[in-house]
PDB file of N, CA and C in Angstrom:
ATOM      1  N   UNK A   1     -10.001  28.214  -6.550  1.00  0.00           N
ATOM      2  CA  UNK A   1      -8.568  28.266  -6.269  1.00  0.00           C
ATOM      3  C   UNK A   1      -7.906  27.014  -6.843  1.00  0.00           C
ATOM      4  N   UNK A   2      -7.018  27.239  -7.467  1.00  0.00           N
ATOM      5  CA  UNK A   2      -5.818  26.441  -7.498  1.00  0.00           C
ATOM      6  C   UNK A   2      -5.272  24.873  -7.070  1.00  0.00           C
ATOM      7  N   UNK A   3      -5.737  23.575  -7.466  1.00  0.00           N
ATOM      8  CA  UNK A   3      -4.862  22.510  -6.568  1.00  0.00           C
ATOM      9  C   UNK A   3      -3.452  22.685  -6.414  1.00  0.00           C
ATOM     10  N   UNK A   4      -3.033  23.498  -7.047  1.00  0.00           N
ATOM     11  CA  UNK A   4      -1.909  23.880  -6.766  1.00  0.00           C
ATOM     12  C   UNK A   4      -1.484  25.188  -5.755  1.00  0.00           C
ATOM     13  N   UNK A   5      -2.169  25.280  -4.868  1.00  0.00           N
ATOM     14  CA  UNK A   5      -1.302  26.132  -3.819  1.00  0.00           C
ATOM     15  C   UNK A   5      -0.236  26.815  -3.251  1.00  0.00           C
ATOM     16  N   UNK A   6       0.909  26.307  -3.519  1.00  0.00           N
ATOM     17  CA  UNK A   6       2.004  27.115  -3.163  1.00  0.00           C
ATOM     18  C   UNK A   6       3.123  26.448  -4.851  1.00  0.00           C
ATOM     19  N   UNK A   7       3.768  27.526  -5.030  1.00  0.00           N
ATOM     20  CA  UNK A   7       4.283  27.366  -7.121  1.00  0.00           C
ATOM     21  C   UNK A   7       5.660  27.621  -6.436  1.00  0.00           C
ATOM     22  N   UNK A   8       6.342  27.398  -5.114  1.00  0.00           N
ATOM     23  CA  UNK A   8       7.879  27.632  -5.029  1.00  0.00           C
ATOM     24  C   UNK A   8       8.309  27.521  -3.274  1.00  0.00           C
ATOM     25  N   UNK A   9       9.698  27.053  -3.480  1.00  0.00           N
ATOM     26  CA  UNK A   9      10.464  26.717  -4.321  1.00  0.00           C
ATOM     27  C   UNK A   9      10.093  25.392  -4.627  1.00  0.00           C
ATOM     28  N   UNK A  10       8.798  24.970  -3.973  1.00  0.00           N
ATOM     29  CA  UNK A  10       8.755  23.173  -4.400  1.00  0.00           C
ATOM     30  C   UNK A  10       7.238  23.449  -4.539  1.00  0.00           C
ATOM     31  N   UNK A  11       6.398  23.214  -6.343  1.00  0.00           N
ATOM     32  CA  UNK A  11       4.868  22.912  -6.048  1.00  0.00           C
ATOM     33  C   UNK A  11       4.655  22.087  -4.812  1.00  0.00           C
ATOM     34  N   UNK A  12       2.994  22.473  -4.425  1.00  0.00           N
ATOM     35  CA  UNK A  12       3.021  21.595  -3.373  1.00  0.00           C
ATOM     36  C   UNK A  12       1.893  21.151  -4.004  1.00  0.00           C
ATOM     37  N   UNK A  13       0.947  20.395  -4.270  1.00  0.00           N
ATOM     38  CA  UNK A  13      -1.092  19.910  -4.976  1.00  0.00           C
ATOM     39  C   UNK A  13      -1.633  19.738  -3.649  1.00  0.00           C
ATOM     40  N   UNK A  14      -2.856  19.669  -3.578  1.00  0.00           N
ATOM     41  CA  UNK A  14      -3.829  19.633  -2.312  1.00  0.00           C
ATOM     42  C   UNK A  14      -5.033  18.865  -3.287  1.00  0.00           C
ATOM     43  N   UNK A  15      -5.313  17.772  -3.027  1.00  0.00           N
ATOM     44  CA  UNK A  15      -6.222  17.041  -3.757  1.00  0.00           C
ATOM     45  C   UNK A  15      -7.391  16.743  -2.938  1.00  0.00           C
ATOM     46  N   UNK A  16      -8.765  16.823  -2.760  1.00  0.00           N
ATOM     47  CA  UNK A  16      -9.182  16.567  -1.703  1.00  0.00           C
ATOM     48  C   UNK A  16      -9.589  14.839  -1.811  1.00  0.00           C
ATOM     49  N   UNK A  17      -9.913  13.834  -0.809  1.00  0.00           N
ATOM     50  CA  UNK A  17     -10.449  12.713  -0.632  1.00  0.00           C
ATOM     51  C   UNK A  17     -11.293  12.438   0.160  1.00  0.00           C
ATOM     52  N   UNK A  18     -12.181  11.379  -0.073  1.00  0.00           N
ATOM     53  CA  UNK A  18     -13.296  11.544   0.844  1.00  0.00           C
ATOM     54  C   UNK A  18     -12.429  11.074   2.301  1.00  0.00           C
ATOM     55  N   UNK A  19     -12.889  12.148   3.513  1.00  0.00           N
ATOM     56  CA  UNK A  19     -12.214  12.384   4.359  1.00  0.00           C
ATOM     57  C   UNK A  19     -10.795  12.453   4.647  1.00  0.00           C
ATOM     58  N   UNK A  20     -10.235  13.436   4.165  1.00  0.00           N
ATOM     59  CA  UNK A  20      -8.895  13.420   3.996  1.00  0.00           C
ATOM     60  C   UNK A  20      -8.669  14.378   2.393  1.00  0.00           C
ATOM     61  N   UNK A  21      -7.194  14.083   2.187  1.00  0.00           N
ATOM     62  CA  UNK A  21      -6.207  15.067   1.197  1.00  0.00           C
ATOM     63  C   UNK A  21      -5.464  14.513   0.783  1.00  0.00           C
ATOM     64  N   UNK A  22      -4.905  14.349  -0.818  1.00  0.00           N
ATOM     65  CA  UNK A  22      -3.704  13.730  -1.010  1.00  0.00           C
ATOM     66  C   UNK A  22      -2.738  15.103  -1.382  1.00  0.00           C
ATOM     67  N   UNK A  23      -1.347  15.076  -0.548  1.00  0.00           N
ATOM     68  CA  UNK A  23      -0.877  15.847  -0.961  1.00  0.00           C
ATOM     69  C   UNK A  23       0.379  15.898  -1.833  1.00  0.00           C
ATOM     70  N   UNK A  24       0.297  16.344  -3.012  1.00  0.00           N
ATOM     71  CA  UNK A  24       1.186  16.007  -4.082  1.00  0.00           C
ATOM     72  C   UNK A  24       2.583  16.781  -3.884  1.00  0.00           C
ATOM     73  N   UNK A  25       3.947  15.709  -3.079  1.00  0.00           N
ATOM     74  CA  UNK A  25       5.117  16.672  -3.397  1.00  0.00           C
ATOM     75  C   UNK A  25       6.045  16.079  -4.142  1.00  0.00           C
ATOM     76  N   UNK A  26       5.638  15.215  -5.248  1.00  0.00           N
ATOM     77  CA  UNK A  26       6.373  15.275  -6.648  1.00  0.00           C
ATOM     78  C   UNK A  26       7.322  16.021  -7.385  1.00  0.00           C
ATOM     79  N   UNK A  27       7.218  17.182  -6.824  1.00  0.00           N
ATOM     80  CA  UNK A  27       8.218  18.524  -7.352  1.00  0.00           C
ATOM     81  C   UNK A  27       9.476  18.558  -6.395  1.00  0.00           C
ATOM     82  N   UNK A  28       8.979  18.027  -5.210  1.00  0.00           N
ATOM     83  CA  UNK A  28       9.941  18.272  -4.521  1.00  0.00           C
ATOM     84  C   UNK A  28      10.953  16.678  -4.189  1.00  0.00           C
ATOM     85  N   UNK A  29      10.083  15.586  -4.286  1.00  0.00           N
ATOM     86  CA  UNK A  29      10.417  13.886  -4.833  1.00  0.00           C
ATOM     87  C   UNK A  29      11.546  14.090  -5.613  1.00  0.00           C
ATOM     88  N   UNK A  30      11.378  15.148  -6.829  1.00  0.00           N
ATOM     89  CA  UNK A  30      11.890  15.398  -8.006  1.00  0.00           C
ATOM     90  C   UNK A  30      13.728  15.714  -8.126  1.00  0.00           C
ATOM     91  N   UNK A  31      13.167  17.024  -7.052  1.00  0.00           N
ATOM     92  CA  UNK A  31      14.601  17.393  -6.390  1.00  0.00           C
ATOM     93  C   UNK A  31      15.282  16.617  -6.094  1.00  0.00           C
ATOM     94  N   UNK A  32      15.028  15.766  -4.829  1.00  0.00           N
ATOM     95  CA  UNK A  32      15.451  14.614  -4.325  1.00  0.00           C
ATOM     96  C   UNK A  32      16.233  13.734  -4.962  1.00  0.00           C
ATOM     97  N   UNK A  33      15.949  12.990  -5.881  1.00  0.00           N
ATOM     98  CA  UNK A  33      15.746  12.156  -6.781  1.00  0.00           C
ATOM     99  C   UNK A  33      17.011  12.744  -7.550  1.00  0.00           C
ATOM    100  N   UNK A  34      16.709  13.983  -8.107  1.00  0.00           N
ATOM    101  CA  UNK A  34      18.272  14.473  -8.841  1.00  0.00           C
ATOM    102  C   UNK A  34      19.255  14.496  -8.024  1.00  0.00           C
ATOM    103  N   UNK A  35      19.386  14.977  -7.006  1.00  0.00           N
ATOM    104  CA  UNK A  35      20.461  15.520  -5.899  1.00  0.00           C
ATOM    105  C   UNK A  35      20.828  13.622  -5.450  1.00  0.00           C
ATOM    106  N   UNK A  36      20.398  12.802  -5.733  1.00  0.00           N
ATOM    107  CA  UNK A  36      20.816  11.387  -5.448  1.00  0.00           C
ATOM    108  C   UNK A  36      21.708  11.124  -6.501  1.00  0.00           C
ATOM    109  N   UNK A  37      21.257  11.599  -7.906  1.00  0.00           N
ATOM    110  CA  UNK A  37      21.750  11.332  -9.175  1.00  0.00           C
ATOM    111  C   UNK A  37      23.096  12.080  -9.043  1.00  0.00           C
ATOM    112  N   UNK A  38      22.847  13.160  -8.532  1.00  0.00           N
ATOM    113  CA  UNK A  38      24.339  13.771  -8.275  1.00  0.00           C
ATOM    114  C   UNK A  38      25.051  13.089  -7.630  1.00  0.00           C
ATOM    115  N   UNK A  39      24.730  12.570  -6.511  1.00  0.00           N
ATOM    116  CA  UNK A  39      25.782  12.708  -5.727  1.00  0.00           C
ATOM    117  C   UNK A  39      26.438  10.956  -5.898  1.00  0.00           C
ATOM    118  N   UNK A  40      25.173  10.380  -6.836  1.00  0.00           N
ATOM    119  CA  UNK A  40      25.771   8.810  -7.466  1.00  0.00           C
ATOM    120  C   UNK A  40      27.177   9.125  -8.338  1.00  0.00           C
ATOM    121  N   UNK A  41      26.774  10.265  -9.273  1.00  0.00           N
ATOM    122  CA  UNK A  41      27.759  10.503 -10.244  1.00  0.00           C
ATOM    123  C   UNK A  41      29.126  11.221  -9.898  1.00  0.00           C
ATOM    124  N   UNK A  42      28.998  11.838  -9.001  1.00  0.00           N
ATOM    125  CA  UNK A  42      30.039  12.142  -7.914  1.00  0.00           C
ATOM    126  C   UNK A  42      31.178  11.091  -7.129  1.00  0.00           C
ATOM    127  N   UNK A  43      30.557  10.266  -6.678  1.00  0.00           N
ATOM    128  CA  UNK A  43      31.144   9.347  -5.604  1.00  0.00           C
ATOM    129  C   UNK A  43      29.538   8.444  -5.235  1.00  0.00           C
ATOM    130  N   UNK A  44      29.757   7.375  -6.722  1.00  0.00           N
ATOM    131  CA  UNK A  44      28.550   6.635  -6.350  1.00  0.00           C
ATOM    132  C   UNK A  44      29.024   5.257  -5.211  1.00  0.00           C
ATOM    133  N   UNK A  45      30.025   5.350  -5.160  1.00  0.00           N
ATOM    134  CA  UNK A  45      30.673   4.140  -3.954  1.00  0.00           C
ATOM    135  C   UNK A  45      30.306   4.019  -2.598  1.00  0.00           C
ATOM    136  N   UNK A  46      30.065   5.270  -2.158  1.00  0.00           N
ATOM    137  CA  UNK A  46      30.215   6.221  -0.961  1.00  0.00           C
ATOM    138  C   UNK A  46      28.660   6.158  -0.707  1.00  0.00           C
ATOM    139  N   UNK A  47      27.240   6.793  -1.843  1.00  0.00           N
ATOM    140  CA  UNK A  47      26.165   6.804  -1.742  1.00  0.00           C
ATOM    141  C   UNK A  47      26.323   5.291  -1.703  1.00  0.00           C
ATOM    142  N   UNK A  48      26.048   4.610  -2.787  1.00  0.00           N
ATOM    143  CA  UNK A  48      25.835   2.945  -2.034  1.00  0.00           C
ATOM    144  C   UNK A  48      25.849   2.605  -1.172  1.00  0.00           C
ATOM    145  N   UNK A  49      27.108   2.719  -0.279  1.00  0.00           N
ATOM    146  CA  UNK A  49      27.685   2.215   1.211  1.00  0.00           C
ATOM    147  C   UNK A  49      26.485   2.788   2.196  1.00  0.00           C
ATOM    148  N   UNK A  50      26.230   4.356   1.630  1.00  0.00           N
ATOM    149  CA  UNK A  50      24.957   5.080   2.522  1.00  0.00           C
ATOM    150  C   UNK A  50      23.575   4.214   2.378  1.00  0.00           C
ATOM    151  N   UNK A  51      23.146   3.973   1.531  1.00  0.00           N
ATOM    152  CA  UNK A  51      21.972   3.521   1.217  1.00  0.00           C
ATOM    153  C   UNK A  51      22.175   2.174   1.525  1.00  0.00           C
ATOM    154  N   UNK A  52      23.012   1.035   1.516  1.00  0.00           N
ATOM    155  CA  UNK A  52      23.719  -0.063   2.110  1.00  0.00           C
ATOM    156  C   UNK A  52      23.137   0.066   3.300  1.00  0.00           C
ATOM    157  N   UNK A  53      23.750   1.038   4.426  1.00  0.00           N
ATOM    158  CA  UNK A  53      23.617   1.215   5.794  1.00  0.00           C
ATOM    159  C   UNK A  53      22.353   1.032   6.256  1.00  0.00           C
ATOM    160  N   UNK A  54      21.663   2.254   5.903  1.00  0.00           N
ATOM    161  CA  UNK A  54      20.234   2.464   5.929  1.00  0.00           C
ATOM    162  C   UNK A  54      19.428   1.266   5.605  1.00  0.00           C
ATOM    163  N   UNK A  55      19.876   0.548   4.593  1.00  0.00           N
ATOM    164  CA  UNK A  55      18.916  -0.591   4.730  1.00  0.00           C
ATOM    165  C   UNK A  55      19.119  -1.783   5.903  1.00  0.00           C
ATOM    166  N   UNK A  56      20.309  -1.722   6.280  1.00  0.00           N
ATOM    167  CA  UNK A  56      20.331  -2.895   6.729  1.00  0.00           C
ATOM    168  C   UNK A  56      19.812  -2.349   8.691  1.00  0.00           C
ATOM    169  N   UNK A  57      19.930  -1.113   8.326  1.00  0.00           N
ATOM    170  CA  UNK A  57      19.303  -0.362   9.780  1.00  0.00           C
ATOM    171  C   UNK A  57      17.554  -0.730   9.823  1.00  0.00           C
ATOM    172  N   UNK A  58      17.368  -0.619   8.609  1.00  0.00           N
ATOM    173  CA  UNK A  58      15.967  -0.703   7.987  1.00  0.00           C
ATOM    174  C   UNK A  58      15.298  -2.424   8.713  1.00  0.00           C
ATOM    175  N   UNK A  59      16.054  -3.043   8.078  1.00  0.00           N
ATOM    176  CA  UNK A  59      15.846  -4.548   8.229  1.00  0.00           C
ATOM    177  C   UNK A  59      16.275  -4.575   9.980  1.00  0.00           C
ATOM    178  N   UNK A  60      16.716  -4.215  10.427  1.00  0.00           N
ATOM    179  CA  UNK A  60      17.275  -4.045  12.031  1.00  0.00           C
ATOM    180  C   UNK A  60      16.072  -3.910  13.005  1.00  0.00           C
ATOM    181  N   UNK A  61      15.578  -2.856  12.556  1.00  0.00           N
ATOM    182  CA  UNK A  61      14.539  -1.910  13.166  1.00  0.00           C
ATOM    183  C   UNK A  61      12.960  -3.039  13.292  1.00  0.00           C
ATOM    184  N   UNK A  62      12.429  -3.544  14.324  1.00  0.00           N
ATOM    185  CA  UNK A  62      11.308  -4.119  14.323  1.00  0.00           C
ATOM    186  C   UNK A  62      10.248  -3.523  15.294  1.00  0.00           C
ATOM    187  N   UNK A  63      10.856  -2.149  15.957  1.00  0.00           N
ATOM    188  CA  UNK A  63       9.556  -1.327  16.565  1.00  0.00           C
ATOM    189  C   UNK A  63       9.924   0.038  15.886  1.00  0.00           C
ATOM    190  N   UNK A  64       8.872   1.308  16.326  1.00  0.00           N
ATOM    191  CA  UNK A  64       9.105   2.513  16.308  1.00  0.00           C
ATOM    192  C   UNK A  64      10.066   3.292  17.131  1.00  0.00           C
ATOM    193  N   UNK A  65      10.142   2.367  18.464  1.00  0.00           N
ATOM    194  CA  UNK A  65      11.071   2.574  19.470  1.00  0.00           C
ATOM    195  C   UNK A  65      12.485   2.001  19.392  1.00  0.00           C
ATOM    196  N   UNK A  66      12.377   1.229  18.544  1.00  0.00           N
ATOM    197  CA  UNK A  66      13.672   0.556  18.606  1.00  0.00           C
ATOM    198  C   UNK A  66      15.069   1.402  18.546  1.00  0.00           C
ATOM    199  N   UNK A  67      15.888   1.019  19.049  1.00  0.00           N
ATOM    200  CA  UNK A  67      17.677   1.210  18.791  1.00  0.00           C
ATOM    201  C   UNK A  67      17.448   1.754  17.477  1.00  0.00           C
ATOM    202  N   UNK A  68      17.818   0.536  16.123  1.00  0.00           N
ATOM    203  CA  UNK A  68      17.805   0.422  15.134  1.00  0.00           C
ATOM    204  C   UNK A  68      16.961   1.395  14.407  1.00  0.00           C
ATOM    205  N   UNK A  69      15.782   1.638  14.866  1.00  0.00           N
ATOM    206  CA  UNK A  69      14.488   2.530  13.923  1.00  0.00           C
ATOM    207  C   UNK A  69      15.279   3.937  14.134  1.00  0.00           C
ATOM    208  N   UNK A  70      16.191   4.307  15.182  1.00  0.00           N
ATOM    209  CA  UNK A  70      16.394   5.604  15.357  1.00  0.00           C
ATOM    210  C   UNK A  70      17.942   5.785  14.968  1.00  0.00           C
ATOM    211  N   UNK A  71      18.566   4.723  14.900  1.00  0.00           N
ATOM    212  CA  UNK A  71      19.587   4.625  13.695  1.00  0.00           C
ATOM    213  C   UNK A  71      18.979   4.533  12.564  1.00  0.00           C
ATOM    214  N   UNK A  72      18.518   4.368  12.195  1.00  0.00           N
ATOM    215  CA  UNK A  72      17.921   4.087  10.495  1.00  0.00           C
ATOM    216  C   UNK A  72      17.308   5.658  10.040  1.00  0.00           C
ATOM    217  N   UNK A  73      16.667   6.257  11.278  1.00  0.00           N
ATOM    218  CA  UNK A  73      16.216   7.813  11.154  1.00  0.00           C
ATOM    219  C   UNK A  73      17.235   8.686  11.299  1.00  0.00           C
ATOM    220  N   UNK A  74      18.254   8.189  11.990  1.00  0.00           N
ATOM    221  CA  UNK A  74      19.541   9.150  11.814  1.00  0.00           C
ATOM    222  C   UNK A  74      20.658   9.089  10.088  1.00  0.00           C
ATOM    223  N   UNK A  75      20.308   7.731   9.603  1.00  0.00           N
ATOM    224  CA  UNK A  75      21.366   7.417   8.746  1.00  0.00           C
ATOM    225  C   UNK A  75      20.123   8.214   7.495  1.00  0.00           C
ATOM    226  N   UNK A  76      18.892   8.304   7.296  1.00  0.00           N
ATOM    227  CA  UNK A  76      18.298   8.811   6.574  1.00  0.00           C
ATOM    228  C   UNK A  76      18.253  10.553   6.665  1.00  0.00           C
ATOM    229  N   UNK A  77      18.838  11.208   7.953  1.00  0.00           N
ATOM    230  CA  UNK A  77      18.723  12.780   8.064  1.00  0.00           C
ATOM    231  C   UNK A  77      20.216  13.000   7.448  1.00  0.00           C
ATOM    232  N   UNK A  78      20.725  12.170   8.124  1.00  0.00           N
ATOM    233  CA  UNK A  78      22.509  12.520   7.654  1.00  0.00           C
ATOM    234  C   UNK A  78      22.494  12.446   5.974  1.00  0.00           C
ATOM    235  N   UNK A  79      22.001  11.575   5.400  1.00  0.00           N
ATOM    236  CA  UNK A  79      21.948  11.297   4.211  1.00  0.00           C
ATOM    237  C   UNK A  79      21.211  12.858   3.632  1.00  0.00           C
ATOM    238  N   UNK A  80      19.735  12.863   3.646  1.00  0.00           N
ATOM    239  CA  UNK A  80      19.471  14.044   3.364  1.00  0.00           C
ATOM    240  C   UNK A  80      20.222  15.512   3.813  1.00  0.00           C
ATOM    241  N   UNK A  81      20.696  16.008   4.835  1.00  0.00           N
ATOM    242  CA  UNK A  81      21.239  16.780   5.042  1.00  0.00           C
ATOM    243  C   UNK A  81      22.664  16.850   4.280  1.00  0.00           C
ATOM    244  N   UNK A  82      23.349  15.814   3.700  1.00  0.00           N
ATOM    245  CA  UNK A  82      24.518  15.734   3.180  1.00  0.00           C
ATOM    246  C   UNK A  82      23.589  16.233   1.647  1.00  0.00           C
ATOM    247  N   UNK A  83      22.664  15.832   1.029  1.00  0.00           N
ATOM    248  CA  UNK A  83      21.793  15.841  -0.269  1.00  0.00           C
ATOM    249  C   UNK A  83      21.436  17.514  -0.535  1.00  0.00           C
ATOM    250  N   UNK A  84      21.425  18.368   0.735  1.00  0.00           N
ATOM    251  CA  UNK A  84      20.803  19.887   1.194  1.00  0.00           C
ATOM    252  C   UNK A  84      19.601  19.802   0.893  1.00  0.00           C
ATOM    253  N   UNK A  85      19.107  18.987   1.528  1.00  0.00           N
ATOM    254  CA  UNK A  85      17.100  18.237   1.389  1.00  0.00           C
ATOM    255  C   UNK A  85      16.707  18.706   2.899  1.00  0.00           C
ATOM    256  N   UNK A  86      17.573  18.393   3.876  1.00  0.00           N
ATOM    257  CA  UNK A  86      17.544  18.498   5.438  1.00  0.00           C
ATOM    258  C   UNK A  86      16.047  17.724   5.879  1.00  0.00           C
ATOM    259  N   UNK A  87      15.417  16.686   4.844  1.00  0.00           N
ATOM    260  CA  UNK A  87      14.201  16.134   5.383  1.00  0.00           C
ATOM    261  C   UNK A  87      13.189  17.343   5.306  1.00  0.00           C
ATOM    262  N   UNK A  88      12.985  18.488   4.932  1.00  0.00           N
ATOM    263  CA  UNK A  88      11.852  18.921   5.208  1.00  0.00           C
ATOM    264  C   UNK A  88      11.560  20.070   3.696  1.00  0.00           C
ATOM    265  N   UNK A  89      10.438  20.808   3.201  1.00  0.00           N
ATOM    266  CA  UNK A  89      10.238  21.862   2.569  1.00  0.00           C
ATOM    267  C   UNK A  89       9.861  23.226   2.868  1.00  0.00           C
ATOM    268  N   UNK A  90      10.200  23.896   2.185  1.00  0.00           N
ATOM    269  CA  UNK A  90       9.944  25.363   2.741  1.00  0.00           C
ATOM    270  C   UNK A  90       8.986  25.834   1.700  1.00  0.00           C
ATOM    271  N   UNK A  91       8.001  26.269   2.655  1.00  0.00           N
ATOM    272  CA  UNK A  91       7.177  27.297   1.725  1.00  0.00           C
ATOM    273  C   UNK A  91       7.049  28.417   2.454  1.00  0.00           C
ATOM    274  N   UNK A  92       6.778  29.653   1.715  1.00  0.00           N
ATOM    275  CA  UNK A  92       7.172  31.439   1.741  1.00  0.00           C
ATOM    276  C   UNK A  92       6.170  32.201   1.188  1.00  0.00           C
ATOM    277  N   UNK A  93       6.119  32.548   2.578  1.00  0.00           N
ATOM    278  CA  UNK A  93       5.044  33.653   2.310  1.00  0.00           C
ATOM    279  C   UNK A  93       3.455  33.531   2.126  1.00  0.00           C
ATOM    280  N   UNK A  94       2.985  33.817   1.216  1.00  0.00           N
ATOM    281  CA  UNK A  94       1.916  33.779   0.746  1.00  0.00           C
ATOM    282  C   UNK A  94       1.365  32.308   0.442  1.00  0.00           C
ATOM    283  N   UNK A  95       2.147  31.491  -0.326  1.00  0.00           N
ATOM    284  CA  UNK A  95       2.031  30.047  -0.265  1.00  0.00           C
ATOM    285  C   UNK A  95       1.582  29.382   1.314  1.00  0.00           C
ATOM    286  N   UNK A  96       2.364  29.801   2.240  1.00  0.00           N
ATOM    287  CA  UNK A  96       1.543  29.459   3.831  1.00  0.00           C
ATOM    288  C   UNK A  96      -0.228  29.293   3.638  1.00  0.00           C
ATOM    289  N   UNK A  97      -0.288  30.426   3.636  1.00  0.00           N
ATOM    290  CA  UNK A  97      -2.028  30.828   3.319  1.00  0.00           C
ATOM    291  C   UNK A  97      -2.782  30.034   2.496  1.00  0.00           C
ATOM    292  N   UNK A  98      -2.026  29.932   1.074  1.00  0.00           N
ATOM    293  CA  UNK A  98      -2.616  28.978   0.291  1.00  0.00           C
ATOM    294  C   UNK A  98      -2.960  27.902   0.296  1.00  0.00           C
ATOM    295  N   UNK A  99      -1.463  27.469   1.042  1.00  0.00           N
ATOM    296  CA  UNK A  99      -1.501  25.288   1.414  1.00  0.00           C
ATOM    297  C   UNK A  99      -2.524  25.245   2.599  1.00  0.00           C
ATOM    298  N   UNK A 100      -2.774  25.855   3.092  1.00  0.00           N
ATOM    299  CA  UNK A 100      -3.162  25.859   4.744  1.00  0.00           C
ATOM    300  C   UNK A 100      -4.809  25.889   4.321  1.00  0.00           C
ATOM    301  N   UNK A 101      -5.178  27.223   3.580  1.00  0.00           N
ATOM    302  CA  UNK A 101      -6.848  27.033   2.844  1.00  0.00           C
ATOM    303  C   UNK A 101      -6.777  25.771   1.843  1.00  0.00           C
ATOM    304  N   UNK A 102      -6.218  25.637   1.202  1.00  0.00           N
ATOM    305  CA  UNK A 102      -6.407  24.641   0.744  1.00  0.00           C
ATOM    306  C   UNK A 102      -6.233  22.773   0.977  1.00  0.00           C
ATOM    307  N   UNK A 103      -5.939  22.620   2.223  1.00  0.00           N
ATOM    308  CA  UNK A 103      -5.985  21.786   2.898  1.00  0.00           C
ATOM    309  C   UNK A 103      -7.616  21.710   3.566  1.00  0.00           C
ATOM    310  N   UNK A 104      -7.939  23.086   4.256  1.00  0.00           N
ATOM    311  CA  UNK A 104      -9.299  23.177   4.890  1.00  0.00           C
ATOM    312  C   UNK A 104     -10.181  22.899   4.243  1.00  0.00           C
ATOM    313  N   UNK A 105     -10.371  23.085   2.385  1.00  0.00           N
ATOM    314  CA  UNK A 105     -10.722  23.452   1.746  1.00  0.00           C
ATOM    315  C   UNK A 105     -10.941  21.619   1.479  1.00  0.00           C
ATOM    316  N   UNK A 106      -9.863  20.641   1.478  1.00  0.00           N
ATOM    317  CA  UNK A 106     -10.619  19.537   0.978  1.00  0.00           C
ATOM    318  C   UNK A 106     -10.915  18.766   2.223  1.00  0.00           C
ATOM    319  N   UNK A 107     -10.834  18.998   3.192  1.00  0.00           N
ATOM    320  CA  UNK A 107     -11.518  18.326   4.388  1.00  0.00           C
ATOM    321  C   UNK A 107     -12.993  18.645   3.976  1.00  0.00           C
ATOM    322  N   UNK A 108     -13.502  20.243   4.289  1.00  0.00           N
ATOM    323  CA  UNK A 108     -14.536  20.189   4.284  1.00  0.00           C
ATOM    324  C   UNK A 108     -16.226  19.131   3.843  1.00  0.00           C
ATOM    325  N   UNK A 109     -16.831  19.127   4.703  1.00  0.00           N
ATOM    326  CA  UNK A 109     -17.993  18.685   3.991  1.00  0.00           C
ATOM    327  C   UNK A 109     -18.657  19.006   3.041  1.00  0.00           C
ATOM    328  N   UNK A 110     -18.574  18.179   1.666  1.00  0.00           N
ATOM    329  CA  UNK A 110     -19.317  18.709   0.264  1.00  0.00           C
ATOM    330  C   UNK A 110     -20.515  17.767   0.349  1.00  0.00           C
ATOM    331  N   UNK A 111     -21.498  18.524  -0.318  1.00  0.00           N
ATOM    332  CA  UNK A 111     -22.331  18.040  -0.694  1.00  0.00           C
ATOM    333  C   UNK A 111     -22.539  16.604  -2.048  1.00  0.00           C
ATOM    334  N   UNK A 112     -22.763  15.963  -1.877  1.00  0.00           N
ATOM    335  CA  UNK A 112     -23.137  14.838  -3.162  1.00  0.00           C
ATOM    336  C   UNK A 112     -24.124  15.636  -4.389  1.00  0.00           C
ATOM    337  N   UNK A 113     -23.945  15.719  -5.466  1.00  0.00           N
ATOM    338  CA  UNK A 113     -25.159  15.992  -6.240  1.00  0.00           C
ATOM    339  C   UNK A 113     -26.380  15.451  -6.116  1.00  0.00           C
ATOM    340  N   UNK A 114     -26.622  14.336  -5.661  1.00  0.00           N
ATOM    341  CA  UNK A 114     -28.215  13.736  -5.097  1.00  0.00           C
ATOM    342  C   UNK A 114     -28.709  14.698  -3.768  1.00  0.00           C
ATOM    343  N   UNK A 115     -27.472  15.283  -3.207  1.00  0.00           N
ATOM    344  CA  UNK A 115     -27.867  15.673  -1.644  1.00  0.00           C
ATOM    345  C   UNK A 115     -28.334  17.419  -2.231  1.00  0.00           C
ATOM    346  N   UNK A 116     -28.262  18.050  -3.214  1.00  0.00           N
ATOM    347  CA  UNK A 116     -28.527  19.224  -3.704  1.00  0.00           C
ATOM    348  C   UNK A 116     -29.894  19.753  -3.709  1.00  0.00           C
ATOM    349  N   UNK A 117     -30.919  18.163  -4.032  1.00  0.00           N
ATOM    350  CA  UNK A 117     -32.277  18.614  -4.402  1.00  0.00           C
ATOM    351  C   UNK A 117     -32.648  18.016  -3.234  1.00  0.00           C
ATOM    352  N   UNK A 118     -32.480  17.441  -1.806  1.00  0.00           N
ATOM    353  CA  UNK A 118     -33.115  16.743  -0.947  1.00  0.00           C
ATOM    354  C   UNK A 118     -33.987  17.508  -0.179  1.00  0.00           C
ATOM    355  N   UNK A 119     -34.876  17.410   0.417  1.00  0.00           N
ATOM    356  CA  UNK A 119     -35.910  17.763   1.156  1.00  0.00           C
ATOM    357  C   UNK A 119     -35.906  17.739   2.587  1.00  0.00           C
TER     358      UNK A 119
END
C-alpha cells in the first residue's frame, strides 16, 4: 500500500519510525501557507496586526494553563477560521480506512533482516 493514504482534499503520507509515524501534511501546510499569501495581499496590515497579536500572546503564555496560552489558542483559531483552515483536515470516505491502516501499519512490529534467519 501506498505512503500515501488518503490523495484528497489534502494528501496525507504515513511514514513509519522506529516506534512511532511521521505524518506528512505538507499538502495541506501548503494550503495554509497560500491562503496567508492571500489574505497578506488583500489587507496585509490587518494580517500583521493578527500575527503581531498572536505573538505577543505567544511570548505571554508561560504554562499550558495559562490566561495567555488560551488567548494565544483563540487568536490562532480566529485567525485560521478567518483563512477557511478552521485548524483541522478532512478526509472522506475511503481515505478514513486508508490513513487509519496505514498508521497501524507503521506502528507495527517489523522484523530486522538479521532477525529473519534467527533460531
Amino acid at each position: 500500500m501506498s505512503n500515501l493514504p488518503v490523495d484528497g482534499p489534502h494528501r496525507i503520507g504515513v511514514y513509519p519510525l522506529p516506534g512511532g509515524a511521521r505524518i506528512d501534511i505538507s499538502h495541506y501546510l501548503t494550503s495554509v501557507i497560500l491562503s496567508l499569501a492571500e489574505a497578506a495581499a488583500e489587507d496585509g496590515g490587518t494580517l500583521l496586526e493578527e500575527l503581531r497579536e498572536i505573538a505577543d500572546a505567544h511570548s505571554a503564555s508561560t504554562g499550558a494553563d495559562s490566561h495567555a496560552a488560551h488567548q494565544r489558542d483563540q487568536l490562532v483559531t480566529d485567525l485560521l477560521d478567518g483563512l477557511g483552515h478552521e485548524g483541522s483536515m478532512t478526509v472522506y470516505g475511503p481515505g478514513v480506512e486508508r490513513l487509519a491502516d496505514a498508521l497501524l501499519r507503521a506502528v507495527r512490529p517489523r522484523l530486522v533482516p538479521g532477525q529473519r534467519g534467527a533460531a
